[in-house]
N, C-alpha and C. Protein backbone atom coordinates (compact mmCIF):
# COMPACT_ATOMS: atom_id res chain seq x y z
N UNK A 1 144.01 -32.64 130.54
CA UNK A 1 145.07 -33.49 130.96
C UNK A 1 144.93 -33.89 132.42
N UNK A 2 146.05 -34.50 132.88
CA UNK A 2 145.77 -34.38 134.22
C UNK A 2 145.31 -33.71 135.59
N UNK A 3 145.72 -32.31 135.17
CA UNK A 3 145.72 -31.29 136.20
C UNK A 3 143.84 -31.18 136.30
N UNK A 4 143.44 -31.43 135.39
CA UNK A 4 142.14 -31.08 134.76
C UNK A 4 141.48 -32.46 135.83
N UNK A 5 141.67 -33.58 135.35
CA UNK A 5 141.01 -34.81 136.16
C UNK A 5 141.78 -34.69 137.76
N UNK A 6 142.78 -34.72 137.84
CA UNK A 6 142.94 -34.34 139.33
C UNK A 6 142.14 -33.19 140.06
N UNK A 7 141.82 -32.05 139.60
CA UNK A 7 140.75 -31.48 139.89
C UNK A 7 139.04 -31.60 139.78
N UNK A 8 138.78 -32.71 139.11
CA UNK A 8 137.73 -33.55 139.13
C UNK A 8 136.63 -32.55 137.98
N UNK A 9 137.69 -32.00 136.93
CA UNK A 9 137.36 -31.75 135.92
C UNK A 9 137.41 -32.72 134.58
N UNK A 10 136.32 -32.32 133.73
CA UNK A 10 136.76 -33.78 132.40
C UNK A 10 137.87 -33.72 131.61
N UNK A 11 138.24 -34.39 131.46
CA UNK A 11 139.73 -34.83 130.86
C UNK A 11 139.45 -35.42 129.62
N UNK A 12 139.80 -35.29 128.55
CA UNK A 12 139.92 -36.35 127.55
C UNK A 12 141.31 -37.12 127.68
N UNK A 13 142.41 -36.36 128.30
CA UNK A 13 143.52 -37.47 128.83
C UNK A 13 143.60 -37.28 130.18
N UNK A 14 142.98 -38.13 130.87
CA UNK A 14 143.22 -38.06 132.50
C UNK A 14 144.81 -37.80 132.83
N UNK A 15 145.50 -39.00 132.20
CA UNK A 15 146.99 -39.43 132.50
C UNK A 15 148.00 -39.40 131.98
N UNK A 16 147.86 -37.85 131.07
CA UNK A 16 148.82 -37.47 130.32
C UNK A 16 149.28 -35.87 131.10
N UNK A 17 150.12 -35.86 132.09
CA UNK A 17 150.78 -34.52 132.56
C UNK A 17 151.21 -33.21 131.34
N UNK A 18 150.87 -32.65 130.61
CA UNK A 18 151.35 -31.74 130.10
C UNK A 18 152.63 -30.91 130.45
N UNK A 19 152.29 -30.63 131.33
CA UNK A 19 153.32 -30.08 132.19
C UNK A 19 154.47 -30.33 132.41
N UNK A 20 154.85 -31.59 132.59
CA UNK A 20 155.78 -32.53 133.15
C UNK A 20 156.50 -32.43 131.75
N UNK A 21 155.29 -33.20 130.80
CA UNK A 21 155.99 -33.91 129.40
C UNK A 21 155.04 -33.29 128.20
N UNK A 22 155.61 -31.73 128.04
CA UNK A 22 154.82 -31.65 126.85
C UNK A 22 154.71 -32.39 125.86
N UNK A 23 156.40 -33.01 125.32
CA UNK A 23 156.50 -33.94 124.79
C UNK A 23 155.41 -34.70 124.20
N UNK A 24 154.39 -35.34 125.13
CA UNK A 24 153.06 -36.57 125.18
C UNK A 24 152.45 -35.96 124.29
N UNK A 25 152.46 -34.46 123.59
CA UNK A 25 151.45 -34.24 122.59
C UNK A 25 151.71 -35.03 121.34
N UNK A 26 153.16 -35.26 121.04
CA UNK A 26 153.64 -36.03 119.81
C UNK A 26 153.78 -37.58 120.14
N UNK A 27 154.10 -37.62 121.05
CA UNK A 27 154.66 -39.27 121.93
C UNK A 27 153.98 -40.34 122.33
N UNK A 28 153.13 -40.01 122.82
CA UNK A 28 152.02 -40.84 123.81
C UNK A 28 151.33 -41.70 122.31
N UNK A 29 151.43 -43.04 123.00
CA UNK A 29 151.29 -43.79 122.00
C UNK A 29 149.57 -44.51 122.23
N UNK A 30 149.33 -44.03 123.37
CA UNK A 30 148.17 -44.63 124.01
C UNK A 30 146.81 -43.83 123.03
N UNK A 31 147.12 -42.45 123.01
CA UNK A 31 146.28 -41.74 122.30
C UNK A 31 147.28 -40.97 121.14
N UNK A 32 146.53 -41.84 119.51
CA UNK A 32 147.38 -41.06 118.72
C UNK A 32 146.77 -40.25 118.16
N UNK A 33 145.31 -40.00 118.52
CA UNK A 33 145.05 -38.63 118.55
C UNK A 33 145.32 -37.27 118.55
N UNK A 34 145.86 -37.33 119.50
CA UNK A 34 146.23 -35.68 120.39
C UNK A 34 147.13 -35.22 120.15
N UNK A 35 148.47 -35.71 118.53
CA UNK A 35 149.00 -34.91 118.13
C UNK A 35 147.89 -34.11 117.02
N UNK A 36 146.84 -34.69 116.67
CA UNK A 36 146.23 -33.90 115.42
C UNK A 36 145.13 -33.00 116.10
N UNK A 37 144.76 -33.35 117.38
CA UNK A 37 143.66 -32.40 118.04
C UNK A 37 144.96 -30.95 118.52
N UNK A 38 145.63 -31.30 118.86
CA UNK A 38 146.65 -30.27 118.99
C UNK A 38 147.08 -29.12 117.45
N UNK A 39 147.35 -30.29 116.77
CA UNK A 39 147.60 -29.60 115.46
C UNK A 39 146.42 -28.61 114.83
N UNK A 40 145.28 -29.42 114.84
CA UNK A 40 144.02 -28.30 114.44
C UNK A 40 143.97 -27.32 115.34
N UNK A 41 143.95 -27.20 116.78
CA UNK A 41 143.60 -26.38 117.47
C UNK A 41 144.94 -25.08 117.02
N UNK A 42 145.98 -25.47 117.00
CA UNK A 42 147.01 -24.57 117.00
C UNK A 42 146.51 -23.97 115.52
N UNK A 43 146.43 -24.61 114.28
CA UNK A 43 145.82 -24.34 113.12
C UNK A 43 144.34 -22.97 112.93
N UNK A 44 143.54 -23.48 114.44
CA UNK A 44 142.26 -22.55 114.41
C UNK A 44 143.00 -21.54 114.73
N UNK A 45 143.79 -21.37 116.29
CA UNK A 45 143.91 -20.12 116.64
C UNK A 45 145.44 -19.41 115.82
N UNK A 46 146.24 -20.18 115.29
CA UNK A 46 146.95 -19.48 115.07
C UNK A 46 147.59 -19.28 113.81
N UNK A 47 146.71 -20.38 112.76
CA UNK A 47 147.40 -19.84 111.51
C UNK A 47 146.18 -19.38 110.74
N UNK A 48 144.76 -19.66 110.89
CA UNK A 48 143.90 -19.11 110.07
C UNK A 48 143.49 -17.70 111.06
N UNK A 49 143.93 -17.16 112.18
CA UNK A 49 143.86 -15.88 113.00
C UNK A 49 144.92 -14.65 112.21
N UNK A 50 145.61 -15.40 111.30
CA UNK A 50 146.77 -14.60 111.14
C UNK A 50 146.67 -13.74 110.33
N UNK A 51 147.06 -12.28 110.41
CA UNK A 51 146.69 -11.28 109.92
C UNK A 51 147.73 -10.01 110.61
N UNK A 52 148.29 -9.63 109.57
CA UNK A 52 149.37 -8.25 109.55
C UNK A 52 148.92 -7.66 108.34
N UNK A 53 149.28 -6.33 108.26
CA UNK A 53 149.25 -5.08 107.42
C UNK A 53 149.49 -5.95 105.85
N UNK A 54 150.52 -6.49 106.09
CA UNK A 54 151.05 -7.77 104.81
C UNK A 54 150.14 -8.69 104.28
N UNK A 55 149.63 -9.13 104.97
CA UNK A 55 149.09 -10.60 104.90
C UNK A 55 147.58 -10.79 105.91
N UNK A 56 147.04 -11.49 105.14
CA UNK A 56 145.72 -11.86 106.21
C UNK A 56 145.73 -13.37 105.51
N UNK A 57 145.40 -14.41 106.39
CA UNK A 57 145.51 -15.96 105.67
C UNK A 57 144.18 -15.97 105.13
N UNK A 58 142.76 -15.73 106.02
CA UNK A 58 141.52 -15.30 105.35
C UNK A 58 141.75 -14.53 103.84
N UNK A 59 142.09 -13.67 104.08
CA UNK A 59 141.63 -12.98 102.63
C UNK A 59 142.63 -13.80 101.57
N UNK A 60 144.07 -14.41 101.70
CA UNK A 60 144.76 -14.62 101.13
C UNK A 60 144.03 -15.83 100.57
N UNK A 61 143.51 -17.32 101.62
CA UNK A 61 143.31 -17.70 101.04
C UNK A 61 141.51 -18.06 100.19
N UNK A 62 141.03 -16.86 100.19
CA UNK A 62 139.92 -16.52 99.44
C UNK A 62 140.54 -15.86 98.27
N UNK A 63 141.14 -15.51 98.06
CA UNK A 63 141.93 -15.18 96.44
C UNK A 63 142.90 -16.31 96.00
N UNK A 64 143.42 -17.78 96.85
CA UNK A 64 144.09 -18.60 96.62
C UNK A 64 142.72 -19.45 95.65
N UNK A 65 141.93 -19.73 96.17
CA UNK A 65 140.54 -20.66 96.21
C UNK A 65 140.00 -19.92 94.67
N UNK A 66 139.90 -18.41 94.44
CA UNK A 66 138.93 -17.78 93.67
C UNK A 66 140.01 -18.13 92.23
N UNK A 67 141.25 -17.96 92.69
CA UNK A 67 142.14 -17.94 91.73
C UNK A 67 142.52 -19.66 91.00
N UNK A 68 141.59 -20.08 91.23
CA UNK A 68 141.82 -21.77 90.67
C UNK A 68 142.56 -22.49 91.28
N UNK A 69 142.96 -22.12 92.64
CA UNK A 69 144.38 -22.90 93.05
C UNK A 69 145.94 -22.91 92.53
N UNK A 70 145.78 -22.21 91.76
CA UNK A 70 146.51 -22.24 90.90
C UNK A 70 147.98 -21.06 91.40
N UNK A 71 148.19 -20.34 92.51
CA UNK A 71 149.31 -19.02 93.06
C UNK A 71 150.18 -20.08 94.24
N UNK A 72 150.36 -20.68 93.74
CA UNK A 72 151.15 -22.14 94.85
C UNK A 72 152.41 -21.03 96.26
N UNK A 73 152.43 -19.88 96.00
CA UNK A 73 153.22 -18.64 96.36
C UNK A 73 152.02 -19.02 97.69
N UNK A 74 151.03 -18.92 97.75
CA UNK A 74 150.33 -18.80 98.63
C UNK A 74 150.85 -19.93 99.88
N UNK A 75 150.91 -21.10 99.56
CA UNK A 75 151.57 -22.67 100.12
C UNK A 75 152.94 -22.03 100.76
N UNK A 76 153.55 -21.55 99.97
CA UNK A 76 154.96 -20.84 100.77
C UNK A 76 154.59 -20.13 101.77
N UNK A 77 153.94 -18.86 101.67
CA UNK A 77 153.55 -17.96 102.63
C UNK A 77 153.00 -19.06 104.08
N UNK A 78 151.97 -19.31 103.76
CA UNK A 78 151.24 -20.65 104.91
C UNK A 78 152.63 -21.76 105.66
N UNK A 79 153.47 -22.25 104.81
CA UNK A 79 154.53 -22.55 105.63
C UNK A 79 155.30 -21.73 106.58
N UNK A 80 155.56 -20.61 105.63
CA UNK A 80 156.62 -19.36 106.77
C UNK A 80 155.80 -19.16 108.15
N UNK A 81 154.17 -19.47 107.80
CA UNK A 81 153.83 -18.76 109.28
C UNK A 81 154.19 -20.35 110.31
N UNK A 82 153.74 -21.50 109.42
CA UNK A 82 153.59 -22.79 110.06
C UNK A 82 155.38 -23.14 110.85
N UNK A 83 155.57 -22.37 110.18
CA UNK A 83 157.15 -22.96 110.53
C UNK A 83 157.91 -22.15 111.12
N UNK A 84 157.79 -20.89 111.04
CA UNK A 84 158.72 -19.75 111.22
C UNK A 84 157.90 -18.75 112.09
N UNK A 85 156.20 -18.85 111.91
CA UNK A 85 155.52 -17.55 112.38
C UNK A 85 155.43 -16.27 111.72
N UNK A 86 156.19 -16.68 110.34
CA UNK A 86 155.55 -15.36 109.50
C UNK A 86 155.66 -16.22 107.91
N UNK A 87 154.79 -14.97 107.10
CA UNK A 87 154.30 -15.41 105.70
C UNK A 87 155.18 -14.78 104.86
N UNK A 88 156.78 -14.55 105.14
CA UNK A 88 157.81 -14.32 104.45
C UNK A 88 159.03 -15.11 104.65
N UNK A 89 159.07 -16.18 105.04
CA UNK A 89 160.33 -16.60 105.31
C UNK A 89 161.36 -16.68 103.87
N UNK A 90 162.53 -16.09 104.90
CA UNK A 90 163.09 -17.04 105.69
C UNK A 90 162.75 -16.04 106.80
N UNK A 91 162.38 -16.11 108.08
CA UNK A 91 161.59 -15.17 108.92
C UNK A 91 162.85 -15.43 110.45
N UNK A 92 163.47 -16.39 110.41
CA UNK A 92 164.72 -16.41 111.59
C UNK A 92 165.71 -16.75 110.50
N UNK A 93 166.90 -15.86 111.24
CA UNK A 93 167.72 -16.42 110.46
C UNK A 93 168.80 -17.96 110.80
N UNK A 94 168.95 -18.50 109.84
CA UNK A 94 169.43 -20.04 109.86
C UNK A 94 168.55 -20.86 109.91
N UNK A 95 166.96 -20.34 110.11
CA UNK A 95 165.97 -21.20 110.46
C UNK A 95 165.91 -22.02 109.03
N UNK A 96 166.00 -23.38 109.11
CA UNK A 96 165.37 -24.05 107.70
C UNK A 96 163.77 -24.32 107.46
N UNK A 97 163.68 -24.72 106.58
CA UNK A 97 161.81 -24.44 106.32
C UNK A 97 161.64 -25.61 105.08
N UNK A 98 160.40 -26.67 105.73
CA UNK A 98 160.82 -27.65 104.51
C UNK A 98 159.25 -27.31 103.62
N UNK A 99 159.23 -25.87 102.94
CA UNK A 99 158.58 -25.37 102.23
C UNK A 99 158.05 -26.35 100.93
N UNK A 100 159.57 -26.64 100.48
CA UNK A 100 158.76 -27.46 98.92
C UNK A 100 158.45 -28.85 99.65
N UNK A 101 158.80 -29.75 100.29
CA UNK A 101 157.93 -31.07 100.81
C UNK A 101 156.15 -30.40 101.36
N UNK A 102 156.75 -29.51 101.90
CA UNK A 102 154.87 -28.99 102.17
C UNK A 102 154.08 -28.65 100.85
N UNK A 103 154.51 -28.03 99.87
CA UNK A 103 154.37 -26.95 98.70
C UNK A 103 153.45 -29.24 97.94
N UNK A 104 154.67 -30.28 97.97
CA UNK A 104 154.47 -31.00 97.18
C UNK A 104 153.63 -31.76 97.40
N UNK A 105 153.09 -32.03 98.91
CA UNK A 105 152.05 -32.56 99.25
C UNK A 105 150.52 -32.13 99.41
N UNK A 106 151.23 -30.08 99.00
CA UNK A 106 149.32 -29.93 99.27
C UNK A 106 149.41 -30.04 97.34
N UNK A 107 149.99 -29.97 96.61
CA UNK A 107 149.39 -30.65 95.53
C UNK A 107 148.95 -32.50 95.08
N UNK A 108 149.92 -32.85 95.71
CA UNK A 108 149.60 -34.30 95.82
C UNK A 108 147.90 -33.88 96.40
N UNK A 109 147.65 -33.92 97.17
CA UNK A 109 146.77 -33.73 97.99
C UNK A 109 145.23 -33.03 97.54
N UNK A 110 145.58 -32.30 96.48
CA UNK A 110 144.57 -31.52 95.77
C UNK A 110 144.20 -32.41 94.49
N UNK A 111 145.10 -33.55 94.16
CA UNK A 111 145.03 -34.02 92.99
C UNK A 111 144.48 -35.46 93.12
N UNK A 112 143.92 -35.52 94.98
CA UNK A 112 142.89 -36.65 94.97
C UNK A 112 141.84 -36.53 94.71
């Protein structure tokens, strides 16, 4: 971001302050990129990293994959962490979770 090119480091957004406006990760209309480079990156480190005594997303979803696709329970779990930070929600309470719109698009999605 900026802090990065003001220090005469490479930037892929020179003139997007983070800082200022985290906001610009969803907003910035200049690059509509950098909500999905954001999204994968958060995706690498923090939902395929995920792993408790409960749950590992690796192993889970290597028995999702082995199992035909077919344990859609798995799609729930993957929201609770996406949404909530864990693979049991409802994981805050009052928190809402739009589980089945996610649940309906990774089948849409499997059925291209």
């Amino acid at each position: 971001g900026k802090r990065a090119a003001d220090a005469g480091r490479p930037s892929l957004f020179p003139d997007i302050d983070f800082c200022k406006d985290p906001g610009s990760i969803c907003s910035n209309e200049k690059y509509p990129d950098l909500k999905w480079i954001a999204g994968m990156f958060r995706w690498i480190t923090e939902i395929q990293s995920y792993d408790t005594a409960q749950f590992s997303y690796m192993q889970q979803l290597v028995a999702f994959v082995d199992g035909g696709l077919q344990d859609l329970s798995f799609i729930h779990q993957v929201s609770g962490i996406v949404e909530q930070g864990c693979h049991d929600p409802p994981c805050v309470e009052g928190a809402e979770m739009k589980g089945a719109d996610r649940k309906a698009m990774f089948v849409k999605t499997l059925k291209l």
